[in-house]
N, C-alpha and C. Protein backbone atom coordinates (compact mmCIF):
# COMPACT_ATOMS: atom_id res chain seq x y z
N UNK A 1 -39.10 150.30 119.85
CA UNK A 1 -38.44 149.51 120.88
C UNK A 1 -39.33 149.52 122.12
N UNK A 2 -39.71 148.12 122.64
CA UNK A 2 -40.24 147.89 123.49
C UNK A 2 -39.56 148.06 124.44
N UNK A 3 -39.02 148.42 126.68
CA UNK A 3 -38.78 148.65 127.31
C UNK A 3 -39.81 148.22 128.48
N UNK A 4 -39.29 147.37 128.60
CA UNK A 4 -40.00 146.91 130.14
C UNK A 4 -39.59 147.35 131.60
N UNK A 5 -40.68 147.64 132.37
CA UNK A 5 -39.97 148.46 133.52
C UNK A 5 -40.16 147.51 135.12
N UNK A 6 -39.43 147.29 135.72
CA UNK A 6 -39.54 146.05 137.09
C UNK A 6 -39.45 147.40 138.29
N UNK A 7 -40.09 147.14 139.43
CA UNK A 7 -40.17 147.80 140.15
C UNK A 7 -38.67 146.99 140.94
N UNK A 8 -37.67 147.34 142.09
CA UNK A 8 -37.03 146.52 143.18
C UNK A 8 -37.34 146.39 144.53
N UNK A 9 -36.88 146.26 145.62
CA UNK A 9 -36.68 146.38 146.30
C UNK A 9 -36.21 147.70 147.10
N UNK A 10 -35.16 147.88 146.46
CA UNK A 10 -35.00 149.28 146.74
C UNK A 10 -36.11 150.63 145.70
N UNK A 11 -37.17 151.41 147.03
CA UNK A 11 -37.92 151.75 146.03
C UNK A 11 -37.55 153.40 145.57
N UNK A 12 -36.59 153.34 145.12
CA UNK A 12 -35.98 154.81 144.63
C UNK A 12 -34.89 154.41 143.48
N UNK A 13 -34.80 153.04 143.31
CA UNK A 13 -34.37 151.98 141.46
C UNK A 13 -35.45 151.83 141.26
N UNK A 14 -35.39 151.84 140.00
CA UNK A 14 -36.30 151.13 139.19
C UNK A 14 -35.56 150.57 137.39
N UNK A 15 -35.58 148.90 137.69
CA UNK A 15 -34.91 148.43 136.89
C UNK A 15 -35.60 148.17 135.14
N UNK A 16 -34.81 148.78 134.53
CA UNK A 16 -35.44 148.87 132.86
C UNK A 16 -34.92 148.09 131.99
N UNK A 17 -35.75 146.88 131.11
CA UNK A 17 -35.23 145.88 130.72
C UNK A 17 -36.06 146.34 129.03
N UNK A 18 -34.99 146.72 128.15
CA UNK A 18 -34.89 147.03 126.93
C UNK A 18 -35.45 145.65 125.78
N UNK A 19 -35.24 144.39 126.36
CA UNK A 19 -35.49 143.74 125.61
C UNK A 19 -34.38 143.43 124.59
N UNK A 20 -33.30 143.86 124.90
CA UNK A 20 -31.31 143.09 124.42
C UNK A 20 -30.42 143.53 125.59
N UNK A 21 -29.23 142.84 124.61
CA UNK A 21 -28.10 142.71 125.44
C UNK A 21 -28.00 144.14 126.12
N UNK A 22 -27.47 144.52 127.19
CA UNK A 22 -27.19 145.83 127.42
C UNK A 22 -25.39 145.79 127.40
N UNK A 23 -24.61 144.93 128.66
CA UNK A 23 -23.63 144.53 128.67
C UNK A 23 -23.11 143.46 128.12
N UNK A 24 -21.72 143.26 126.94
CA UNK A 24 -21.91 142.12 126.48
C UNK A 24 -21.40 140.98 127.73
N UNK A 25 -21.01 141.61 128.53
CA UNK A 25 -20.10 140.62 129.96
C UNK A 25 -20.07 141.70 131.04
N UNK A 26 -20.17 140.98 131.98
CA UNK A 26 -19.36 141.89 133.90
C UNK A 26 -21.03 142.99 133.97
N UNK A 27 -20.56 144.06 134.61
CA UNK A 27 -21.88 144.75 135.05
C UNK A 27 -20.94 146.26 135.12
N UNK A 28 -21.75 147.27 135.20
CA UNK A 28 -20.46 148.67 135.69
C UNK A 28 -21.63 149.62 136.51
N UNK A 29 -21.23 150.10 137.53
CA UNK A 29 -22.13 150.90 138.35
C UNK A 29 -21.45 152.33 138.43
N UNK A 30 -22.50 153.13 138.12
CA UNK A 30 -22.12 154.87 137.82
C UNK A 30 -22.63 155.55 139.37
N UNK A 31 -21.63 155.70 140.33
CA UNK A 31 -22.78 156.63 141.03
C UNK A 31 -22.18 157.72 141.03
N UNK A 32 -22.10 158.08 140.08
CA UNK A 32 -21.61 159.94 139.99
C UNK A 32 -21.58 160.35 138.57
N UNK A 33 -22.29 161.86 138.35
CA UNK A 33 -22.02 162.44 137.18
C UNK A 33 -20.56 162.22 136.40
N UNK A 34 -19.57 161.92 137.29
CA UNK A 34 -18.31 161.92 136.76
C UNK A 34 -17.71 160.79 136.11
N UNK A 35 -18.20 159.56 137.48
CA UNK A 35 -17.63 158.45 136.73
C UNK A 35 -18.92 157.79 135.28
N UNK A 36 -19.85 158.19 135.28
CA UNK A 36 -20.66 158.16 134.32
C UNK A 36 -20.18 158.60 132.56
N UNK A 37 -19.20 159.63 132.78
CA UNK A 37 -18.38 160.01 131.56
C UNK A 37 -17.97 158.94 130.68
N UNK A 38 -18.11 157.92 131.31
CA UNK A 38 -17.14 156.55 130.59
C UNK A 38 -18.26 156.14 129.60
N UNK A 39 -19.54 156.89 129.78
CA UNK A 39 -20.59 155.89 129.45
C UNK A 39 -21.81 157.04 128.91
N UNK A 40 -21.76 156.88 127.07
CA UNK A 40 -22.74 158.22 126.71
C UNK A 40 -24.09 157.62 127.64
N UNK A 41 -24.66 156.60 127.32
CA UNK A 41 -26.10 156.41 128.22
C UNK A 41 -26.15 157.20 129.62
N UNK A 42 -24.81 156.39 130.07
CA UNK A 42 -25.51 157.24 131.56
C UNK A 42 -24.94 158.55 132.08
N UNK A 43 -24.09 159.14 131.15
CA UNK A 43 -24.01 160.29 131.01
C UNK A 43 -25.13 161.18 130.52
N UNK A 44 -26.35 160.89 129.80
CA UNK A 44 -27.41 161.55 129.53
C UNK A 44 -28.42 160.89 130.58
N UNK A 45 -28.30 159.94 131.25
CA UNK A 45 -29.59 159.85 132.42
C UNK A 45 -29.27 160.71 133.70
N UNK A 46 -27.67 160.99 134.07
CA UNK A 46 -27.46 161.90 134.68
C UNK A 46 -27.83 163.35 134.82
N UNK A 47 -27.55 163.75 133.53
CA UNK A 47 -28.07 165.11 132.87
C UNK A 47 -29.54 165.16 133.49
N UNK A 48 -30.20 164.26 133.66
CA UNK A 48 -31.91 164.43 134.18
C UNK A 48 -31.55 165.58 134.93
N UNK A 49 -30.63 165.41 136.08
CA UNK A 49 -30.74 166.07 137.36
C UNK A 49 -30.94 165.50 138.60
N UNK A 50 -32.25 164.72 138.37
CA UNK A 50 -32.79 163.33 139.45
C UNK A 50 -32.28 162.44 139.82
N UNK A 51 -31.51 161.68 138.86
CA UNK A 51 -30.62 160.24 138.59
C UNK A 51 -29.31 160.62 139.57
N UNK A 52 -28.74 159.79 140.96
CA UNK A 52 -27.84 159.09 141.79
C UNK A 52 -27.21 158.38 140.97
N UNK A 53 -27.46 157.48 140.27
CA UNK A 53 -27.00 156.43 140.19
C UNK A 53 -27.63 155.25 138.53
N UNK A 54 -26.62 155.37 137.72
CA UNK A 54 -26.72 153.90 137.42
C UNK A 54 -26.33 152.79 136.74
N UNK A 55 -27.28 152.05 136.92
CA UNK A 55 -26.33 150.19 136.97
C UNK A 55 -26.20 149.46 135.40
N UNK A 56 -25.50 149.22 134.57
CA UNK A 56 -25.65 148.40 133.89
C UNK A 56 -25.60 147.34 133.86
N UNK A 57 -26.21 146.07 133.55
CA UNK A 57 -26.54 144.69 133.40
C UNK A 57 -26.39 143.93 132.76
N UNK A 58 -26.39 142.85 132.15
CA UNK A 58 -26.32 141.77 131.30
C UNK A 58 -27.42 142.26 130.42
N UNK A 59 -28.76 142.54 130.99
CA UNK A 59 -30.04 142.94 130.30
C UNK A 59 -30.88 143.86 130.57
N UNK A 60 -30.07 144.47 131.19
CA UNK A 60 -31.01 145.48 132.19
C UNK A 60 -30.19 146.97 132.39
N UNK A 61 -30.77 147.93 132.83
CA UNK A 61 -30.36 149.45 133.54
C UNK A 61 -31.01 149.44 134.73
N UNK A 62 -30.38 149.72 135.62
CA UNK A 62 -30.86 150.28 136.82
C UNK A 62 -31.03 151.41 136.83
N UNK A 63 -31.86 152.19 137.09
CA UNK A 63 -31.99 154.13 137.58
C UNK A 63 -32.34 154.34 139.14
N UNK A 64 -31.28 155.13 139.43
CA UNK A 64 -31.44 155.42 141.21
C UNK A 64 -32.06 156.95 140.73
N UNK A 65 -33.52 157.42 141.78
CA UNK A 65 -33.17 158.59 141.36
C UNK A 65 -32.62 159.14 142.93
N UNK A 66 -32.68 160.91 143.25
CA UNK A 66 -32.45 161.45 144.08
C UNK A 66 -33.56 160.86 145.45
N UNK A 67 -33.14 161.12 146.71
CA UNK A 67 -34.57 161.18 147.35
C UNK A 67 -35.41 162.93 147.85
N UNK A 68 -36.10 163.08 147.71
CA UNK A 68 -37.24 164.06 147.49
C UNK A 68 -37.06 164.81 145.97
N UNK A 69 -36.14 164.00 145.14
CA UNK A 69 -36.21 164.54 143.51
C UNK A 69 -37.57 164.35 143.30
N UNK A 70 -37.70 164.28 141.62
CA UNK A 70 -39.04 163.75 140.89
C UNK A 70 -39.41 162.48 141.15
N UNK A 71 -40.86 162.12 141.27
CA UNK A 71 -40.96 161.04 141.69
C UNK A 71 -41.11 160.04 140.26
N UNK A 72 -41.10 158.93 140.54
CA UNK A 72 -41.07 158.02 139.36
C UNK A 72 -41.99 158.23 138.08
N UNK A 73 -43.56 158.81 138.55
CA UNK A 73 -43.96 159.38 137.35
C UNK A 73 -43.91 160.26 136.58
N UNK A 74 -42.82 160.86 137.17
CA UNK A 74 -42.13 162.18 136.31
C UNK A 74 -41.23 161.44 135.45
N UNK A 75 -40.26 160.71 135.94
CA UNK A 75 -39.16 160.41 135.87
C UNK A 75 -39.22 159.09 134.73
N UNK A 76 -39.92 158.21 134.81
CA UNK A 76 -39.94 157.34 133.93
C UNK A 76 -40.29 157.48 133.04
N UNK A 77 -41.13 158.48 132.15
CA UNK A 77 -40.68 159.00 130.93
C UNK A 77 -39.70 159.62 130.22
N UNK A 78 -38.73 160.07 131.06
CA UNK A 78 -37.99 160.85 130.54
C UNK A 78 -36.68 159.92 130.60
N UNK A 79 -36.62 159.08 131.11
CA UNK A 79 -35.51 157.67 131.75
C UNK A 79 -35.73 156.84 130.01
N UNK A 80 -36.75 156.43 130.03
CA UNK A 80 -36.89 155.55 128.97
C UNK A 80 -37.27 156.21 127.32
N UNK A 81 -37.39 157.65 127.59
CA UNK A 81 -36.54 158.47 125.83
C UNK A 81 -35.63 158.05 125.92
N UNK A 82 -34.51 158.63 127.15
CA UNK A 82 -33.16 158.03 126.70
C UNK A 82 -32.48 157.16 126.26
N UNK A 83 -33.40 156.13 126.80
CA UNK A 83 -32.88 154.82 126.82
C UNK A 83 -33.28 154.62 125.28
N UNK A 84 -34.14 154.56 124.90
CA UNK A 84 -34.98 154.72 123.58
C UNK A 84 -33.57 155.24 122.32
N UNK A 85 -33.38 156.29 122.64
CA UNK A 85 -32.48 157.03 121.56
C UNK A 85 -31.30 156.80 121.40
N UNK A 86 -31.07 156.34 122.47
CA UNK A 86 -29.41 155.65 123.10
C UNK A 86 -29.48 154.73 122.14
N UNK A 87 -30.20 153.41 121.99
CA UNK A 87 -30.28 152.18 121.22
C UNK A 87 -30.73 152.66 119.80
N UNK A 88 -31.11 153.58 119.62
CA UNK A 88 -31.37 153.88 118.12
C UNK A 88 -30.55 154.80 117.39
N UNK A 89 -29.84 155.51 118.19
CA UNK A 89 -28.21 156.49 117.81
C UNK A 89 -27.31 154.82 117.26
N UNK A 90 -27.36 153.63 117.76
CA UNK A 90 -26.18 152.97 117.44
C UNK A 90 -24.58 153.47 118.47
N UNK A 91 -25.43 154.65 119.26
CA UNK A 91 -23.95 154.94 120.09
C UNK A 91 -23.28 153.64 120.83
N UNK A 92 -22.06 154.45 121.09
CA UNK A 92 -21.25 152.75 122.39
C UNK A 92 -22.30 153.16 123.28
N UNK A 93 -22.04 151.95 124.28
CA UNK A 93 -22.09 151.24 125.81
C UNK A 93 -21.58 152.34 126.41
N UNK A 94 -19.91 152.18 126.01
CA UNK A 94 -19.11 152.72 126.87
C UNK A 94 -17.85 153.71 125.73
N UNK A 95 -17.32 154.54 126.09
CA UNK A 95 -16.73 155.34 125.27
C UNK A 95 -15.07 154.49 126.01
N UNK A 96 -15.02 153.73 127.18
CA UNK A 96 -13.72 153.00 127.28
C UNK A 96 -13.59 152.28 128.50
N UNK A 97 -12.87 151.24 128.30
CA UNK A 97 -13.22 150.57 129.73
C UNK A 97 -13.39 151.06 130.92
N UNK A 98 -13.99 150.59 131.60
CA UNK A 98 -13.40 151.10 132.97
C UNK A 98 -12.77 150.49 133.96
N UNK A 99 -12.40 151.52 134.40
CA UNK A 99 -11.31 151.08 135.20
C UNK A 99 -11.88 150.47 136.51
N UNK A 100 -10.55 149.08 136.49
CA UNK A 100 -10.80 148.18 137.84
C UNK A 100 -10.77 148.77 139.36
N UNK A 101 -11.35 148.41 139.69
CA UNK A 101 -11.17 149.04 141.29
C UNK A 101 -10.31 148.22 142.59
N UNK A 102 -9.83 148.52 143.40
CA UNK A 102 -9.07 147.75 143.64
C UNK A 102 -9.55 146.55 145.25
N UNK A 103 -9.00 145.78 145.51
CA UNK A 103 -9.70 144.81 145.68
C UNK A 103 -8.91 144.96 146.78
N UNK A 104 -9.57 144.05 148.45
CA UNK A 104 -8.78 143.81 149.22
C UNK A 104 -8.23 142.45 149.29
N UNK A 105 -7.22 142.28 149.58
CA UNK A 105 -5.72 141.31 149.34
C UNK A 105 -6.33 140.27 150.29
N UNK A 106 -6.36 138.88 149.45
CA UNK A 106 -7.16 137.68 149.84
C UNK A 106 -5.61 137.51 150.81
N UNK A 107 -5.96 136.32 151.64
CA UNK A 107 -4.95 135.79 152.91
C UNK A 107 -4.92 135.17 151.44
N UNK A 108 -3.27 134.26 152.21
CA UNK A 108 -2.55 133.82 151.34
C UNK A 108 -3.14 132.15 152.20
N UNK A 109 -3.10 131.03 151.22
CA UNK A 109 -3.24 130.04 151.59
C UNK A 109 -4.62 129.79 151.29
N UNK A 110 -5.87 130.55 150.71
CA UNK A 110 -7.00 130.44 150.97
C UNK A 110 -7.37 130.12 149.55
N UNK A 111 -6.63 130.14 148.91
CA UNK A 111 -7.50 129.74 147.17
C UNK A 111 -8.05 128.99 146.99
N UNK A 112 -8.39 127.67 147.75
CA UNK A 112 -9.61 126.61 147.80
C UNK A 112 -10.80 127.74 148.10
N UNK A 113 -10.52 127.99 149.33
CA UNK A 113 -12.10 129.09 150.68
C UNK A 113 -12.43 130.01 149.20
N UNK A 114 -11.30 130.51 148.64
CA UNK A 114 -11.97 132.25 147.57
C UNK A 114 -12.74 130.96 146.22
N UNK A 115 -12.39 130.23 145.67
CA UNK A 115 -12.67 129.00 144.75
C UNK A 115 -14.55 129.06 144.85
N UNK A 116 -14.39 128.95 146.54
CA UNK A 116 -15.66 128.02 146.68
C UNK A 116 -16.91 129.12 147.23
N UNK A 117 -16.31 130.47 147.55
CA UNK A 117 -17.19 131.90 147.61
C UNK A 117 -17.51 132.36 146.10
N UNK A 118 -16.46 132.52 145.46
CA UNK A 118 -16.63 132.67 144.59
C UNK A 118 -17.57 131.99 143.46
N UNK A 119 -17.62 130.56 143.44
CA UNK A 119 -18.69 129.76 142.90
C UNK A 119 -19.95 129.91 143.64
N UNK A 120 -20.33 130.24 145.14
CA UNK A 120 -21.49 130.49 145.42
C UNK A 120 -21.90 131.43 144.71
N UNK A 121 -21.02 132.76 145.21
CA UNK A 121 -21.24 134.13 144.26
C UNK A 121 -22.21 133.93 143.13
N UNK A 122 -21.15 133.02 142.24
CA UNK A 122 -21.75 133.11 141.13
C UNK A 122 -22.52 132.43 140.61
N UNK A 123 -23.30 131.36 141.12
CA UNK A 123 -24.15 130.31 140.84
C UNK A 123 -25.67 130.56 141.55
N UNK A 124 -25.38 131.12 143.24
CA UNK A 124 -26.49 131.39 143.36
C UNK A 124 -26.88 132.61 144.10
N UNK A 125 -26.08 133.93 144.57
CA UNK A 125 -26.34 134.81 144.71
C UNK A 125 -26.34 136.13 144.09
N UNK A 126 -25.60 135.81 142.71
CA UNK A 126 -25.62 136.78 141.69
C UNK A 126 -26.71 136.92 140.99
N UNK A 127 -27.45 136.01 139.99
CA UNK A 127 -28.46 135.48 139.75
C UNK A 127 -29.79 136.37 140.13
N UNK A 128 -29.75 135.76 141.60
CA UNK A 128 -31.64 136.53 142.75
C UNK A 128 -31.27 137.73 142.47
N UNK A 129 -29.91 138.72 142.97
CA UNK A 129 -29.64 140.05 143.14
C UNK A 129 -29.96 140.49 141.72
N UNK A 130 -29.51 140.12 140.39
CA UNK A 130 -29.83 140.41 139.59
C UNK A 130 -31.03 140.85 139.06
N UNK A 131 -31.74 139.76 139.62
CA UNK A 131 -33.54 140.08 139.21
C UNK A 131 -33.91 141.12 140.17
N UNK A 132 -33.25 141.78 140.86
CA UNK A 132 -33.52 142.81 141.50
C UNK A 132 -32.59 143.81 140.90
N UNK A 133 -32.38 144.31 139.79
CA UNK A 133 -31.47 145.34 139.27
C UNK A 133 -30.28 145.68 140.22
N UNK A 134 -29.88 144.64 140.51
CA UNK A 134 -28.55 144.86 141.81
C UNK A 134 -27.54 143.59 140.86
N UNK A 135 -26.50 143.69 141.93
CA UNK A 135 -24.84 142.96 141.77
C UNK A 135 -24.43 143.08 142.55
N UNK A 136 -23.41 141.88 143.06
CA UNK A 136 -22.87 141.89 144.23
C UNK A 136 -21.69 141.98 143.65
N UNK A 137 -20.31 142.13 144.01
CA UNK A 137 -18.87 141.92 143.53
C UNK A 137 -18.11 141.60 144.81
N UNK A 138 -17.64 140.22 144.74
CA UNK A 138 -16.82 140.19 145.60
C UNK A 138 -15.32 140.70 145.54
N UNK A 139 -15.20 141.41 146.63
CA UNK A 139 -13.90 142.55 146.81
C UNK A 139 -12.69 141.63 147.73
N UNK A 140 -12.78 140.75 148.43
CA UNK A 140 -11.47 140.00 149.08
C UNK A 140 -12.18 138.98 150.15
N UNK A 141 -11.42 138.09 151.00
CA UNK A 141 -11.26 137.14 152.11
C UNK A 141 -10.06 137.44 152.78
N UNK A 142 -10.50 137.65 154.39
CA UNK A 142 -9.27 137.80 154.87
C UNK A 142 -9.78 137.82 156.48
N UNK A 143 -9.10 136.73 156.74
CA UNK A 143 -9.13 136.79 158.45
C UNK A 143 -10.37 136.16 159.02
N UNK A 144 -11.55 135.40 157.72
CA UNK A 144 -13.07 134.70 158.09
C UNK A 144 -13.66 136.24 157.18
N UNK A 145 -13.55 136.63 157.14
CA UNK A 145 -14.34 137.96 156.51
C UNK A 145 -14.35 137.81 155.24
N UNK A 146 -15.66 137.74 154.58
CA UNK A 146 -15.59 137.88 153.05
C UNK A 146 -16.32 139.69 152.86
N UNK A 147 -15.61 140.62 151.74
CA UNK A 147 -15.77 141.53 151.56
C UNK A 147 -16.97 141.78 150.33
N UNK A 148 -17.83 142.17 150.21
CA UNK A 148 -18.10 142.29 148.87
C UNK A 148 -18.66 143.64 148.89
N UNK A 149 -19.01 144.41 147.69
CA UNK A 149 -19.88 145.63 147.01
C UNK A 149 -21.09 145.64 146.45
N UNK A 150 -22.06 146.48 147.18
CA UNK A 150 -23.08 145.78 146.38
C UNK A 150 -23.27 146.99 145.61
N UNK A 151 -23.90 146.94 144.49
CA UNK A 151 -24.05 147.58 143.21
C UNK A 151 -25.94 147.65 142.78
N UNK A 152 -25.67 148.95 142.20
CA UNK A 152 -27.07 149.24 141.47
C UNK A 152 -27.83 149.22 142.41
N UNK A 153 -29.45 148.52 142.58
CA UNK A 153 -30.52 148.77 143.47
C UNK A 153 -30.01 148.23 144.49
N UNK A 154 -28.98 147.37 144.59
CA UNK A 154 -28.28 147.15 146.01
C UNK A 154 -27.79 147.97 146.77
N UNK A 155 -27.22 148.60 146.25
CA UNK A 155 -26.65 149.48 146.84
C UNK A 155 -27.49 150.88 147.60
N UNK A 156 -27.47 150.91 148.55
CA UNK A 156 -28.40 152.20 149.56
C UNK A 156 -29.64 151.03 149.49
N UNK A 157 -30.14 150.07 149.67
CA UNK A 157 -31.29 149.49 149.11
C UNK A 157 -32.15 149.42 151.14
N UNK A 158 -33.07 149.60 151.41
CA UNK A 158 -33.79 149.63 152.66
C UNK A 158 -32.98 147.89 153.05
N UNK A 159 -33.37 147.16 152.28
CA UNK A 159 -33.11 145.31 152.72
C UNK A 159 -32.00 144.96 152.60
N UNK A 160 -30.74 145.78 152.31
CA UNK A 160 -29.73 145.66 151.67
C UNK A 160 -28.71 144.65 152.98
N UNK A 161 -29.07 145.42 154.05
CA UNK A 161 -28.46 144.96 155.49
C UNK A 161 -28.83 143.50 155.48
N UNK A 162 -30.17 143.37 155.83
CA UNK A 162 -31.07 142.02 156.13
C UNK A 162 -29.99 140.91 154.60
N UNK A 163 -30.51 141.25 153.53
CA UNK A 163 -29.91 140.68 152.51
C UNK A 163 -28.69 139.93 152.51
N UNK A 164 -27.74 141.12 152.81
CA UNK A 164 -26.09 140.31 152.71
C UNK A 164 -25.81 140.17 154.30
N UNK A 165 -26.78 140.05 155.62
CA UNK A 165 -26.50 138.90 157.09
C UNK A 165 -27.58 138.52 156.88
N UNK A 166 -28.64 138.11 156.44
CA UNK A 166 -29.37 137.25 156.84
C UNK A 166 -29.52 136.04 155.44
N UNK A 167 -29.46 136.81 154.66
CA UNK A 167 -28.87 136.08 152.93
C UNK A 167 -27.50 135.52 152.65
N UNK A 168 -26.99 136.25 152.42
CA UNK A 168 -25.81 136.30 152.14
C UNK A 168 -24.74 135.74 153.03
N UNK A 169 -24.39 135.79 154.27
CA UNK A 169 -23.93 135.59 155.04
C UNK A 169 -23.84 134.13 155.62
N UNK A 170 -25.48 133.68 155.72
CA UNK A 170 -25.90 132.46 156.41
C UNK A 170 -25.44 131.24 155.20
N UNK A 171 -25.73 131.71 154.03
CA UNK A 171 -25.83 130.91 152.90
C UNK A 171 -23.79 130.55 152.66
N UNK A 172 -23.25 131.75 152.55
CA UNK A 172 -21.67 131.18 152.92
C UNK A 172 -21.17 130.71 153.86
N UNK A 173 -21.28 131.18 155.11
CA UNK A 173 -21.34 130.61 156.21
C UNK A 173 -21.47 128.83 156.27
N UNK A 174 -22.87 128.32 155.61
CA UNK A 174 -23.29 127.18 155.52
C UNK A 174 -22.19 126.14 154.76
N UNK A 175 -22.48 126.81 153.83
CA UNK A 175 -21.40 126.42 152.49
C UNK A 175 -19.71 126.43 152.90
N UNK A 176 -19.30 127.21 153.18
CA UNK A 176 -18.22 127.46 153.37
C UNK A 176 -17.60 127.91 155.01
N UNK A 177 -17.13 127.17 155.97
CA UNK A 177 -17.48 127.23 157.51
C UNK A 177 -16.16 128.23 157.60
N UNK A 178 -15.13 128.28 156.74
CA UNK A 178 -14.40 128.97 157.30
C UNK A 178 -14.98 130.52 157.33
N UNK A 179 -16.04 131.26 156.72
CA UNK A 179 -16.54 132.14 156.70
C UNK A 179 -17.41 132.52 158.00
N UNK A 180 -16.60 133.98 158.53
CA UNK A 180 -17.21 134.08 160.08
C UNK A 180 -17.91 135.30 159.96
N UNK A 181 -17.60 136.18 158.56
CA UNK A 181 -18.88 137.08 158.26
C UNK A 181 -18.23 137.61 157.01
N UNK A 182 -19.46 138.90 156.64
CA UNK A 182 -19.82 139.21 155.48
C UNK A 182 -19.84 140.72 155.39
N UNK A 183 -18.97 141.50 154.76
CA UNK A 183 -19.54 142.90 155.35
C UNK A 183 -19.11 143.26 153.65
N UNK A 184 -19.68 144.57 153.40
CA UNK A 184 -20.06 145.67 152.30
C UNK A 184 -18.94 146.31 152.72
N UNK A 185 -18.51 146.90 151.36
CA UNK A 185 -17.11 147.82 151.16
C UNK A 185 -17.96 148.76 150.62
């Protein structure tokens, strides 16, 4: 098994593209030994010691490691055995869903405004973030405020700020006027 490795943006991810499906749908972000349980893979990238964090994808893994852990040339061998053995065990993805998180409560009256965030979301800011081992999830609308989460190399990412106000923000904003900002849950 071939494994291709993308450097991000955020330079403490580094996104690993196996060459198949990883998720068959949605995305799930581990940032803890605990909530990782749901999931033999990233329950053994945890085990490293190094590994914060990580992201699953449509096609991809994200690996956060620690900062002053091992640095990536330690680390990316031992990231991509796993990944390696994981796909050749035949083990699950996930040992059970996981569980939804809960969302903040859209204003009432706005299901056109969430319609038309939501289709940006997903047409053209999910997409770029993606090719950066990241995900955005939008979490609610309420009051001009759109909420979202960002996930995987998004998440803690140095550009992450610049990204969702100077990206993210301007681009709904444009699109959608009732939008008066953009903030991370």
């Amino acid at each position: 098994m071939f494994i291709e490795t993308q450097a991000t943006p955020n330079p403490a991810t580094v996104k690993f593209l196996p060459g198949r499906a990883v998720m068959p749908s949605g995305t799930i972000d581990f940032s803890s030994p605990e909530a990782a349980e749901a999931s033999p893979l990233a329950t053994a990238l945890f085990s490293l010691g190094d590994v914060t964090g990580v992201f699953l994808g449509s096609d991809f893994i994200s690996v956060t490691r620690a900062e002053g852990g091992s640095d990536w040339r330690e680390l990316k061998p031992q990231v991509l055995g796993i990944i390696v053995d994981h796909f050749a065990s035949g083990a699950p993805l996930l040992n059970e869903t996981a569980a939804a998180e809960d969302a903040i409560e859209d204003d009432s009256e706005t299901a056109d405004i969430v319609a038309q965030i939501k289709d940006l979301l997903e047409t053209r800011i999910r997409p770029a973030v993606a090719n950066d081992g990241g995900d955005i999830i939008y979490k609610g609308f309420r009051e001009g405020i759109v909420y979202l989460q960002m996930q995987g190399a998004c998440a803690g990412c140095p550009s992450s700020t610049a990204t969702l106000k100077n990206g993210i923000e301007n681009l709904l904003k444009y699109y959608v006027p009732e939008v008066t900002d953009v903030r991370a849950v």
